[in-house]
C-alpha atoms as a PDB file:
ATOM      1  CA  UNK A   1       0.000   0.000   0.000  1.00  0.00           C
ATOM      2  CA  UNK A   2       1.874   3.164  -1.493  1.00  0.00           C
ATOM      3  CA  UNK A   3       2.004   5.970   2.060  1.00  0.00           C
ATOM      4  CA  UNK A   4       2.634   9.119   0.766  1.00  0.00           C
ATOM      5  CA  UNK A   5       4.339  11.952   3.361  1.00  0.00           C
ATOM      6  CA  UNK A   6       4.152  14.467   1.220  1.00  0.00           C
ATOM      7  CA  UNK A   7       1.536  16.978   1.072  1.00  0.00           C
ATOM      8  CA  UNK A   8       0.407  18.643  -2.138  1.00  0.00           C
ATOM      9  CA  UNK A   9      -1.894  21.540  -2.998  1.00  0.00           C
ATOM     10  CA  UNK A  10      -5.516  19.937  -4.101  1.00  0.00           C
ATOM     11  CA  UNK A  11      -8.709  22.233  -4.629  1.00  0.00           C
ATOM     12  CA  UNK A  12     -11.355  19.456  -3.505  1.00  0.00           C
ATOM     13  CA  UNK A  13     -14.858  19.360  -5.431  1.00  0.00           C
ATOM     14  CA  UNK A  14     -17.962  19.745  -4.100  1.00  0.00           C
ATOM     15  CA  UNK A  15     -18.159  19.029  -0.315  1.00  0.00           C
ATOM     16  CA  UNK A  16     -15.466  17.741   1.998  1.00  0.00           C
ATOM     17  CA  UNK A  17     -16.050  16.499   5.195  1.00  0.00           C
ATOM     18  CA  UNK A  18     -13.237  16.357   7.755  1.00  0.00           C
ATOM     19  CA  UNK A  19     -13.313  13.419  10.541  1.00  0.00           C
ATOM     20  CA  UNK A  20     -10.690  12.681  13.348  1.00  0.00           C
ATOM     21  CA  UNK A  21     -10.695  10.076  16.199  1.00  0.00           C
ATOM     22  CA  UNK A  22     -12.960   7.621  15.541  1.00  0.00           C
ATOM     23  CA  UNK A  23     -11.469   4.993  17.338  1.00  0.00           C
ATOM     24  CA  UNK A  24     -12.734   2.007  15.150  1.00  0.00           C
ATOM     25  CA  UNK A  25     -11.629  -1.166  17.399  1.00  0.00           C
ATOM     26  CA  UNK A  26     -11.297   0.655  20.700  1.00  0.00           C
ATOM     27  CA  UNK A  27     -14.062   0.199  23.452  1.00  0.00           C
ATOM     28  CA  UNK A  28     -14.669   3.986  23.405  1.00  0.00           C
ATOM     29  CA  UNK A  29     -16.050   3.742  19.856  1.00  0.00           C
ATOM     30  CA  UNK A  30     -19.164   5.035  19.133  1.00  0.00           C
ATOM     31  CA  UNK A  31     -19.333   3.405  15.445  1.00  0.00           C
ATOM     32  CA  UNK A  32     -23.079   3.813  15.379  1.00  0.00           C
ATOM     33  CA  UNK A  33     -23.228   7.573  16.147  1.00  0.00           C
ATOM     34  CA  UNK A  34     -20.203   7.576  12.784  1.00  0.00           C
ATOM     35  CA  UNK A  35     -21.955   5.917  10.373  1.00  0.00           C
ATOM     36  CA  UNK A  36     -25.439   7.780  11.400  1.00  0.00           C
ATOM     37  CA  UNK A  37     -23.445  11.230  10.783  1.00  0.00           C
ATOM     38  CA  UNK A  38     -21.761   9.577   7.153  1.00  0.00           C
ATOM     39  CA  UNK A  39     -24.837   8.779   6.282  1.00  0.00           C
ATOM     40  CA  UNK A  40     -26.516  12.013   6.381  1.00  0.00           C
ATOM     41  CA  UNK A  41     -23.782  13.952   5.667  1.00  0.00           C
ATOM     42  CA  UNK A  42     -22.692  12.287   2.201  1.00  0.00           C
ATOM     43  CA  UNK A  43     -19.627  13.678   0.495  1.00  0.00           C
ATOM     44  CA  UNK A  44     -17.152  14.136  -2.284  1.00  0.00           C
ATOM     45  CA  UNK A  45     -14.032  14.038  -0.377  1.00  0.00           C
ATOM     46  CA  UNK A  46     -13.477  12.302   3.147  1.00  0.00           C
ATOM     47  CA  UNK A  47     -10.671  13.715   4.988  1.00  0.00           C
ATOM     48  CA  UNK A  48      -9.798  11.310   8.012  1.00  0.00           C
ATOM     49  CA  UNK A  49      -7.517  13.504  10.266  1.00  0.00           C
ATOM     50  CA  UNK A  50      -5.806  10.678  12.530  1.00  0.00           C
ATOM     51  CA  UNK A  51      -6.633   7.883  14.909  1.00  0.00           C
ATOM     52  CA  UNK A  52      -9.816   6.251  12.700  1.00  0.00           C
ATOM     53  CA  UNK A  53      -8.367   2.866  13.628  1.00  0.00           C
ATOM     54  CA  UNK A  54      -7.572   2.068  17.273  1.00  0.00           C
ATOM     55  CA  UNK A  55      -6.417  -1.607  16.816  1.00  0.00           C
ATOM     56  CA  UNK A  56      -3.699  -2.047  19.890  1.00  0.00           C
ATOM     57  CA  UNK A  57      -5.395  -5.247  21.926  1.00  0.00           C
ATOM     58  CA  UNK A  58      -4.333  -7.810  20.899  1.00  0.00           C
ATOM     59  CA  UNK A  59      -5.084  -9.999  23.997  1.00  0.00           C
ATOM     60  CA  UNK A  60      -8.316  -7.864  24.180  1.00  0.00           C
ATOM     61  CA  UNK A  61      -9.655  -7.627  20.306  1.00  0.00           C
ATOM     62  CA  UNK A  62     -12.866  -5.527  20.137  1.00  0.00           C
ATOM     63  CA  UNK A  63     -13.423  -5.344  16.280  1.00  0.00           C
ATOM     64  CA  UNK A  64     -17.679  -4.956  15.749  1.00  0.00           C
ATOM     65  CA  UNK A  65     -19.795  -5.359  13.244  1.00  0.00           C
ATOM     66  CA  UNK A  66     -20.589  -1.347  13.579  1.00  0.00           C
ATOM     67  CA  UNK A  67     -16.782  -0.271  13.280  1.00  0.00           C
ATOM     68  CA  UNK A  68     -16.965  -2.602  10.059  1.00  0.00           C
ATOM     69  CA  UNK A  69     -20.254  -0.999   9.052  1.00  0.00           C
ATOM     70  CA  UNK A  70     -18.220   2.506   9.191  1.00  0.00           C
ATOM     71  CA  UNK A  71     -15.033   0.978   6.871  1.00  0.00           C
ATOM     72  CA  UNK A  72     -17.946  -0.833   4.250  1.00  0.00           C
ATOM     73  CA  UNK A  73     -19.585   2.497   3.922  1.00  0.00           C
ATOM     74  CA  UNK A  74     -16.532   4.741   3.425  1.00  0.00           C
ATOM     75  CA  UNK A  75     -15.467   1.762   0.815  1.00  0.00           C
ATOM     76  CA  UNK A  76     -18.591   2.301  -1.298  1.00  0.00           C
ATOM     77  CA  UNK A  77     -18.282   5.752  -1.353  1.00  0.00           C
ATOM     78  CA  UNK A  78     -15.104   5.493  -2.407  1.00  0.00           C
ATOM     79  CA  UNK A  79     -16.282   2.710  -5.372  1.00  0.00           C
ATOM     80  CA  UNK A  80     -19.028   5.411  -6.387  1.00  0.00           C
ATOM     81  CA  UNK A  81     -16.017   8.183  -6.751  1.00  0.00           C
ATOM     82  CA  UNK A  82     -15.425   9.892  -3.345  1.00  0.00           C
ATOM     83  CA  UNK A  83     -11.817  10.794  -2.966  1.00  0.00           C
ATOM     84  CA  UNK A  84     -10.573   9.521   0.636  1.00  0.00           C
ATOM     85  CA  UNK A  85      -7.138  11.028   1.919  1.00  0.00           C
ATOM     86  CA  UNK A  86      -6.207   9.351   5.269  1.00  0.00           C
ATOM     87  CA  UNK A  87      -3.778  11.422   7.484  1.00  0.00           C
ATOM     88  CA  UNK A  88      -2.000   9.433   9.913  1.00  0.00           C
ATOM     89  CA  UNK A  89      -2.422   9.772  13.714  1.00  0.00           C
ATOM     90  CA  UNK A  90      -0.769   8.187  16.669  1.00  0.00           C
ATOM     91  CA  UNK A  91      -2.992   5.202  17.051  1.00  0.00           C
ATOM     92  CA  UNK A  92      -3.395   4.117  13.592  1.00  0.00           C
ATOM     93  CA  UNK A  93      -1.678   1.064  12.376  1.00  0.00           C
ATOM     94  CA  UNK A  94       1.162   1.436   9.692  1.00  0.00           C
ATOM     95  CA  UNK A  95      -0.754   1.685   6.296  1.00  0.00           C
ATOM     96  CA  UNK A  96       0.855  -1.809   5.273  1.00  0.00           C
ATOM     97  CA  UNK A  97      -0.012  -3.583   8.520  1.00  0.00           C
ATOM     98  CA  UNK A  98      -3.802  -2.409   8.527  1.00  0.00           C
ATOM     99  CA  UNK A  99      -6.016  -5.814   8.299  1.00  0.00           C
ATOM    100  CA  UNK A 100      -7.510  -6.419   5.128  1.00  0.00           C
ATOM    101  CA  UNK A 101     -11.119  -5.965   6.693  1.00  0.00           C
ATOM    102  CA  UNK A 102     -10.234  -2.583   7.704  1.00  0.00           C
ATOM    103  CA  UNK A 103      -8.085  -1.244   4.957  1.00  0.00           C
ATOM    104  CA  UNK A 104      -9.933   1.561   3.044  1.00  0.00           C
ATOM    105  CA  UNK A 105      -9.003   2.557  -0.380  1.00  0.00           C
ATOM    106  CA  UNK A 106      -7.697   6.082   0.122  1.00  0.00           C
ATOM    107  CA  UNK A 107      -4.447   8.018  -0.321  1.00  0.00           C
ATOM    108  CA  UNK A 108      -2.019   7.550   3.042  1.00  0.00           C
ATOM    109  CA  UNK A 109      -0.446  10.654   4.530  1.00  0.00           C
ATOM    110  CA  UNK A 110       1.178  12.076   7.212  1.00  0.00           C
ATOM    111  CA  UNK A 111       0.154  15.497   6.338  1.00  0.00           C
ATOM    112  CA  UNK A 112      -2.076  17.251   3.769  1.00  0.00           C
ATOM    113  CA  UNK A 113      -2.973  21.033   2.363  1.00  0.00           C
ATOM    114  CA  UNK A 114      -6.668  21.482   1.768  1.00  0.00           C
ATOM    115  CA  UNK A 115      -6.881  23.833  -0.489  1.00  0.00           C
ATOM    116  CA  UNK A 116     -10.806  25.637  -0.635  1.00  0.00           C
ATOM    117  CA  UNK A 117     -12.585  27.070  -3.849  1.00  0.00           C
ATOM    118  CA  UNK A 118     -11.493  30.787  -2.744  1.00  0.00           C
ATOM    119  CA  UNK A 119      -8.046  29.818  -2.850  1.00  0.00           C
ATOM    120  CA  UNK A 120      -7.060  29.679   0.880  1.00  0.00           C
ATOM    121  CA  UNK A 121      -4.676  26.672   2.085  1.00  0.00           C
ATOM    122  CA  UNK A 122      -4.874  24.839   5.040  1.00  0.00           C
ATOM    123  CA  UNK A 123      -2.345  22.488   6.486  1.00  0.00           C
ATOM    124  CA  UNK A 124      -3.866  19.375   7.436  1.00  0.00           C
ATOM    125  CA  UNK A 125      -2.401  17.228  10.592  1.00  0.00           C
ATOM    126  CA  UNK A 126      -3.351  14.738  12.851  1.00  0.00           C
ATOM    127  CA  UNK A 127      -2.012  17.180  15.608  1.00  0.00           C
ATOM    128  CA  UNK A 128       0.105  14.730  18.228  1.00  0.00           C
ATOM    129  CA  UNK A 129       3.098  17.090  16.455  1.00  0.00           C
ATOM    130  CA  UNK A 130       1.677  19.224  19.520  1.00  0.00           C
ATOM    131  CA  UNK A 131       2.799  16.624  22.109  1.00  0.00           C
ATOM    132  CA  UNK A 132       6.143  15.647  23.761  1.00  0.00           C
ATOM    133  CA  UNK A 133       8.389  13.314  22.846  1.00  0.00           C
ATOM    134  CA  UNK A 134       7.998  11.255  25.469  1.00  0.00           C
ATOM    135  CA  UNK A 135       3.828  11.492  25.152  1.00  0.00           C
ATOM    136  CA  UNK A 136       4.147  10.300  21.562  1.00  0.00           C
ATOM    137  CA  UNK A 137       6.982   7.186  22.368  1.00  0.00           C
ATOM    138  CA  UNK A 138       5.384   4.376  20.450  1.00  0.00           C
ATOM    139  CA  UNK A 139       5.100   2.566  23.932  1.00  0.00           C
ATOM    140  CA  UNK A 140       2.870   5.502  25.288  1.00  0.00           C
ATOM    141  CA  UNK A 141       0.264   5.465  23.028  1.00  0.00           C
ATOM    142  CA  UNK A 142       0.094   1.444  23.436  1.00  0.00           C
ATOM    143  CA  UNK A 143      -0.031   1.858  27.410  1.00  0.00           C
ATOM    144  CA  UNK A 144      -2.336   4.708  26.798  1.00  0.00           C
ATOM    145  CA  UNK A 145      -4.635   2.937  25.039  1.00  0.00           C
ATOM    146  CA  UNK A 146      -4.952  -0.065  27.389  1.00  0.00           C
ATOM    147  CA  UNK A 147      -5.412   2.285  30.121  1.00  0.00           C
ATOM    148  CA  UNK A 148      -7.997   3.866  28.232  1.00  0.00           C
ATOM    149  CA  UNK A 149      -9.929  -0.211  27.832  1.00  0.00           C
ATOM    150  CA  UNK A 150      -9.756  -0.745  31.777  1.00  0.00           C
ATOM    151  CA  UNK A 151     -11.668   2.251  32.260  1.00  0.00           C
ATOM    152  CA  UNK A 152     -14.391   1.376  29.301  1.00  0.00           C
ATOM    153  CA  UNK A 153     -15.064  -1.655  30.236  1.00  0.00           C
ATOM    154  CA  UNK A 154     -15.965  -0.640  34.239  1.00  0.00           C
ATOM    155  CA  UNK A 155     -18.230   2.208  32.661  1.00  0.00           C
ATOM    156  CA  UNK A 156     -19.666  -0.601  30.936  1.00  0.00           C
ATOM    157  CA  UNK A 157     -20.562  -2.181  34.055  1.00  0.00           C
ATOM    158  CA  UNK A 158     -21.462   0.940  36.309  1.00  0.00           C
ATOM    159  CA  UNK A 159     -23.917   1.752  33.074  1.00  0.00           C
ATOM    160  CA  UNK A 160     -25.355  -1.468  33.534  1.00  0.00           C
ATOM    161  CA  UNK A 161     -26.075  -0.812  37.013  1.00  0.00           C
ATOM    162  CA  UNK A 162     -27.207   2.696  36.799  1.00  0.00           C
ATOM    163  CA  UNK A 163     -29.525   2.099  33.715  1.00  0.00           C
ATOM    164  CA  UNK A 164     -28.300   5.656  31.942  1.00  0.00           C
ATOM    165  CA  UNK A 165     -29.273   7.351  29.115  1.00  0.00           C
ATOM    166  CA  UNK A 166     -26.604   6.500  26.687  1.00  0.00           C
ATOM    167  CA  UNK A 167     -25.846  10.358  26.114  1.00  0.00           C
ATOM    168  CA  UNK A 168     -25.140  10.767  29.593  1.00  0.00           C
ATOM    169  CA  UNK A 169     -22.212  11.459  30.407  1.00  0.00           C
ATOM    170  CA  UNK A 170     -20.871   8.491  33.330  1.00  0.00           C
ATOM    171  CA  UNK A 171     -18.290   8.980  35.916  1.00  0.00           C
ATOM    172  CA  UNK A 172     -15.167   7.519  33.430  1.00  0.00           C
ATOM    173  CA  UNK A 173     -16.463  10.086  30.549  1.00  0.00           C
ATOM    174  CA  UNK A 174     -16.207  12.913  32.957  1.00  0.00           C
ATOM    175  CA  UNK A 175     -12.834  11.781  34.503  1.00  0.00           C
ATOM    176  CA  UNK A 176     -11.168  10.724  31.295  1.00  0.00           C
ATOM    177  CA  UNK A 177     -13.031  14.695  29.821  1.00  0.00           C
ATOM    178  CA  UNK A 178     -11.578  16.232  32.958  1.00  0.00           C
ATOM    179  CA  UNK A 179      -7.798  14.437  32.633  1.00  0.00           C
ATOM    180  CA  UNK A 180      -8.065  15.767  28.930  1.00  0.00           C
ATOM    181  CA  UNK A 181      -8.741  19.373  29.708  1.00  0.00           C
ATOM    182  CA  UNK A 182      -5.999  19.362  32.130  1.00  0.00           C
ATOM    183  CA  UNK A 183      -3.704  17.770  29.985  1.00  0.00           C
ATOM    184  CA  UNK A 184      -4.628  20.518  26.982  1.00  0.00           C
ATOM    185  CA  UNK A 185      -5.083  23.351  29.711  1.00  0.00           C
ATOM    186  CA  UNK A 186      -3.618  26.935  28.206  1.00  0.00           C
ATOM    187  CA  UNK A 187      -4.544  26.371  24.575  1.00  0.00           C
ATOM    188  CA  UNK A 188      -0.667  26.072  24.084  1.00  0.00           C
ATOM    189  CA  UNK A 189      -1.310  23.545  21.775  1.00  0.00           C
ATOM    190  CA  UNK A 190      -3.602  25.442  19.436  1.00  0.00           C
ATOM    191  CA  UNK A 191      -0.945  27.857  19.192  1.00  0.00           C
ATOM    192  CA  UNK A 192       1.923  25.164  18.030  1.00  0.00           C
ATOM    193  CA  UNK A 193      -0.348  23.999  15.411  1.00  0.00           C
ATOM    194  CA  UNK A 194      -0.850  27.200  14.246  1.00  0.00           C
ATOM    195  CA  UNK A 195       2.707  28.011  14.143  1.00  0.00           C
ATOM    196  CA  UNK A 196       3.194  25.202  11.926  1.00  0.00           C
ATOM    197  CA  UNK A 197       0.800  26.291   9.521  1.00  0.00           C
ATOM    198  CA  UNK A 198       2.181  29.708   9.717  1.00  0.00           C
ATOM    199  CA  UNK A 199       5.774  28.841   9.031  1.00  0.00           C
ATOM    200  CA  UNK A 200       4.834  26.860   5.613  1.00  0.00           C
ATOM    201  CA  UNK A 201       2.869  30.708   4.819  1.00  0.00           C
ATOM    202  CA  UNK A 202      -0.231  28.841   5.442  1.00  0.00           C
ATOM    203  CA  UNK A 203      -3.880  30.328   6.507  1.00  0.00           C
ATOM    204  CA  UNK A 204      -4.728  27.464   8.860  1.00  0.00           C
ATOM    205  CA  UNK A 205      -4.749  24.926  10.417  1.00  0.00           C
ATOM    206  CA  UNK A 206      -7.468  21.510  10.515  1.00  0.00           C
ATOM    207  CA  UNK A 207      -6.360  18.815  13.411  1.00  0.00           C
ATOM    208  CA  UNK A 208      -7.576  16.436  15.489  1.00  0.00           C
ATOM    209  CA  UNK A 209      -6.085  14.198  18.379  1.00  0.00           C
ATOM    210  CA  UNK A 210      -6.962  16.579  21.272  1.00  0.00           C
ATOM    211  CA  UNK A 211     -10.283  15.804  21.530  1.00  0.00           C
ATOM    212  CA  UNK A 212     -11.494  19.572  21.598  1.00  0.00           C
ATOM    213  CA  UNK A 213     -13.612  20.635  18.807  1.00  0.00           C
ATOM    214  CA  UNK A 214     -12.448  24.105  17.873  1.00  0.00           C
ATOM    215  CA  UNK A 215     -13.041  26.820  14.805  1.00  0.00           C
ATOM    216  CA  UNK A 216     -11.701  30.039  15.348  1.00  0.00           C
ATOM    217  CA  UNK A 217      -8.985  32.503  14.836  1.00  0.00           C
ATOM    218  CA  UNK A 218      -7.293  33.589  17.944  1.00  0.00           C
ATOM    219  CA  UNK A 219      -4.177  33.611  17.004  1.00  0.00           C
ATOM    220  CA  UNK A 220      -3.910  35.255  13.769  1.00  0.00           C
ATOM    221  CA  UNK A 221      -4.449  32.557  11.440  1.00  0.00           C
ATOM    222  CA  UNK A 222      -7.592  29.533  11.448  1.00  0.00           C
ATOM    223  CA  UNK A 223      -7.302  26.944  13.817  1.00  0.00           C
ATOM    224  CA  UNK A 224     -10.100  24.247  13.252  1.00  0.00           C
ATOM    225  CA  UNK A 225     -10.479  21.516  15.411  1.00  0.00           C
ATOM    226  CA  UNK A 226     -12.167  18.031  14.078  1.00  0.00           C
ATOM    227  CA  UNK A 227     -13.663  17.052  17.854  1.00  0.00           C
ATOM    228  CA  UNK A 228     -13.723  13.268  18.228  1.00  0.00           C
ATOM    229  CA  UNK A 229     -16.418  10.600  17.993  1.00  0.00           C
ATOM    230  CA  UNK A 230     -16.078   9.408  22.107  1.00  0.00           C
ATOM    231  CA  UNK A 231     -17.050  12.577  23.448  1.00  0.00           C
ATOM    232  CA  UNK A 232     -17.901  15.684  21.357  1.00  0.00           C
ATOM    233  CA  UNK A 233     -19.220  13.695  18.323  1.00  0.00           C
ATOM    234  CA  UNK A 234     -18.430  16.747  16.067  1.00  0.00           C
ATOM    235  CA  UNK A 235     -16.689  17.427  12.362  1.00  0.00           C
ATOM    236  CA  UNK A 236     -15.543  19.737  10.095  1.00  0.00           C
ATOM    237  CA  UNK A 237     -17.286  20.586   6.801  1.00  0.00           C
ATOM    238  CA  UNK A 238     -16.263  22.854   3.462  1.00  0.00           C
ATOM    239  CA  UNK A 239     -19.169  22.394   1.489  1.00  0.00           C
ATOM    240  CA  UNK A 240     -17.273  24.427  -1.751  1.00  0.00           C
ATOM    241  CA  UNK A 241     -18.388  27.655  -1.047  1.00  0.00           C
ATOM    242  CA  UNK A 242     -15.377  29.198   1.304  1.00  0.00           C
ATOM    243  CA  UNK A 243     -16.718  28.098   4.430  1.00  0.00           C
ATOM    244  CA  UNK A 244     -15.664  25.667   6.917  1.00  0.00           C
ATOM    245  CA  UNK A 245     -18.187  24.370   9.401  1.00  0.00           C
ATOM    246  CA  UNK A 246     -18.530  22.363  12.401  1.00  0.00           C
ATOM    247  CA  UNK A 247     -21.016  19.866  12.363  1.00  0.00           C
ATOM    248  CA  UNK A 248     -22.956  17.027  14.900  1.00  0.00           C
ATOM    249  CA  UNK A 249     -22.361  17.620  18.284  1.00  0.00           C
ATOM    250  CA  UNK A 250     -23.765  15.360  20.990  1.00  0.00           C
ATOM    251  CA  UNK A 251     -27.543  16.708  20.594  1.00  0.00           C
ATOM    252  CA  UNK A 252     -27.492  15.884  16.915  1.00  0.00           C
ATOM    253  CA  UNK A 253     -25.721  12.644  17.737  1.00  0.00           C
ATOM    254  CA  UNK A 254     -28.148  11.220  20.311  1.00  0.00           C
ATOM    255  CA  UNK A 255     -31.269  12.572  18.504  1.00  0.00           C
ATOM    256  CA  UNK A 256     -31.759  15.287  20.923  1.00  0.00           C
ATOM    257  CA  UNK A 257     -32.007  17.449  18.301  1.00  0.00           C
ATOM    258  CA  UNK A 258     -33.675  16.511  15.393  1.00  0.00           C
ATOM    259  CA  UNK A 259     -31.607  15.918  12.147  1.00  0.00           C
ATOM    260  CA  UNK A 260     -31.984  18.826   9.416  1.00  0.00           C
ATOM    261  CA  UNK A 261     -31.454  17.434   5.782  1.00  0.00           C
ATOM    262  CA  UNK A 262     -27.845  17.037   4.983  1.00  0.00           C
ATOM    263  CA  UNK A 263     -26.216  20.017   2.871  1.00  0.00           C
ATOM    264  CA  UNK A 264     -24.652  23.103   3.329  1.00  0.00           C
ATOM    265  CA  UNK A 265     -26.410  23.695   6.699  1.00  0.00           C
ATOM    266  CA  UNK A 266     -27.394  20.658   8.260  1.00  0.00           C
ATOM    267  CA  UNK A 267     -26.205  20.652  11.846  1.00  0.00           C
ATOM    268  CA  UNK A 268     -24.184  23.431  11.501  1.00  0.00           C
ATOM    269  CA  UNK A 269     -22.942  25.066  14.994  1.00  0.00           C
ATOM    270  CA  UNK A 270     -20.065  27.235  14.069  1.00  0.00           C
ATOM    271  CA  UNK A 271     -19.114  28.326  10.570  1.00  0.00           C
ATOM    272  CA  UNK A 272     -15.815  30.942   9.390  1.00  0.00           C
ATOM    273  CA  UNK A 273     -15.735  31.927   6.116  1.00  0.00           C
ATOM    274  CA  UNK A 274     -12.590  31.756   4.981  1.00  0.00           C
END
């Protein structure tokens, strides 16, 4: 499978949707809530900013048939022309040691520059760039990631007991949210990536990895956030007409609020033109 680290230039057609952190094998999945949002947000051009593929447990495999519903539809839309580009993050698999079952035809990066219809570029990363070298040691994001199992699988059982509505928030979500926002505290990090973009005479910035949905342009230049499908259930849009939107959100995911038809602004929270 040809992996590709350079990033080119490409003005995408039509609509391009922009997902990060999926976690496809991992407990903290929510594959169902994913291929809901794919499905009523249908696109020309699937960015996947990092960590789609979560596949570190080996003793503890936790491949369902909803994370393979997510890789069959992407797959067909890719068969009826959609253009995926796949940008690397710390949890996914290298390209060539992705199992067949989850291997989706797209073009493997470790970076990308979305270019929009008005001409402004963005620098696409997965956004661990932001992180120590220690934090992103192979071994770290392997320990991480079991850590992060333990902890599903006893919100598993306290949901069980507790009989929750399954968009509220238990007592891991709001630890493991809390640990996050401590860990991210200072917006430092939005501020590296936007460097980064800045020093390749960039406009912007689109990430993922932290887990914080974001869209906005503190610091001189765009900094646009993905979200993640565990907590914030939230994505980026350019629909082709020079503005990038977030879309879902945890009301839209668990049918709080009720889905508007797909298109330039269905679930739209927050939209820049750029």
């Amino acid at each position: 499978m040809p992996f590709d680290r350079s990033f080119r230039p490409h003005v995408s057609q039509g609509r391009t949707l922009f997902l990060s952190d999926l976690h496809l094998g991992a407990l903290s999945s929510r594959a169902g809530l994913v291929l809901r949002f794919l499905q009523d947000n249908p696109a020309e051009t699937y960015v996947l900013v990092g960590d789609i593929l979560d596949l570190w447990h080996p003793l503890l495999p936790h491949w369902c048939a909803q994370d393979q519903a997510v890789i069959d539809h992407l797959q067909a839309r890719a068969r009826a022309g959609a253009r995926l580009i796949y940008v690397r993050g710390n949890h996914d698999p290298d390209p060539a040691m992705i199992p067949p079952h989850a291997r989706l035809k797209a073009q493997h990066v470790t970076s990308y520059i979305h270019k929009t219809a008005k001409g402004k570029r963005f620098l696409v990363l997965h956004g661990d760039e932001a992180d120590s070298r220690l934090i992103r040691l192979h071994s770290m994001t392997r320990l991480g990631s079991l850590i992060d199992h333990g902890l599903r699988r006893c919100d598993r059982v306290l949901r069980k007991l507790s009989r929750r509505q399954p968009q509220a928030r238990g007592v891991v979500d709001r630890l493991l949210a809390a640990a996050n926002g401590l860990r991210y505290s200072g917006r430092r990090y939005e501020r590296h990536m936007v460097d980064l973009a800045r020093a390749k005479g960039l406009d912007g910035v689109i990430c993922g990895h932290f887990h914080i949905a974001a869209l906005h342009n503190h610091f001189g230049l765009t900094y646009a956030n993905c979200g993640d499908w565990v907590d914030s259930m939230t994505a980026l849009e350019d629909a082709g007409d020079g503005v990038l939107r977030r879309l879902g959100g945890r009301d839209y995911a668990f049918g709080v609020a009720a889905p508007r038809p797909a298109g330039r602004d269905g679930h739209a929270h927050k939209a820049m033109t750029q």
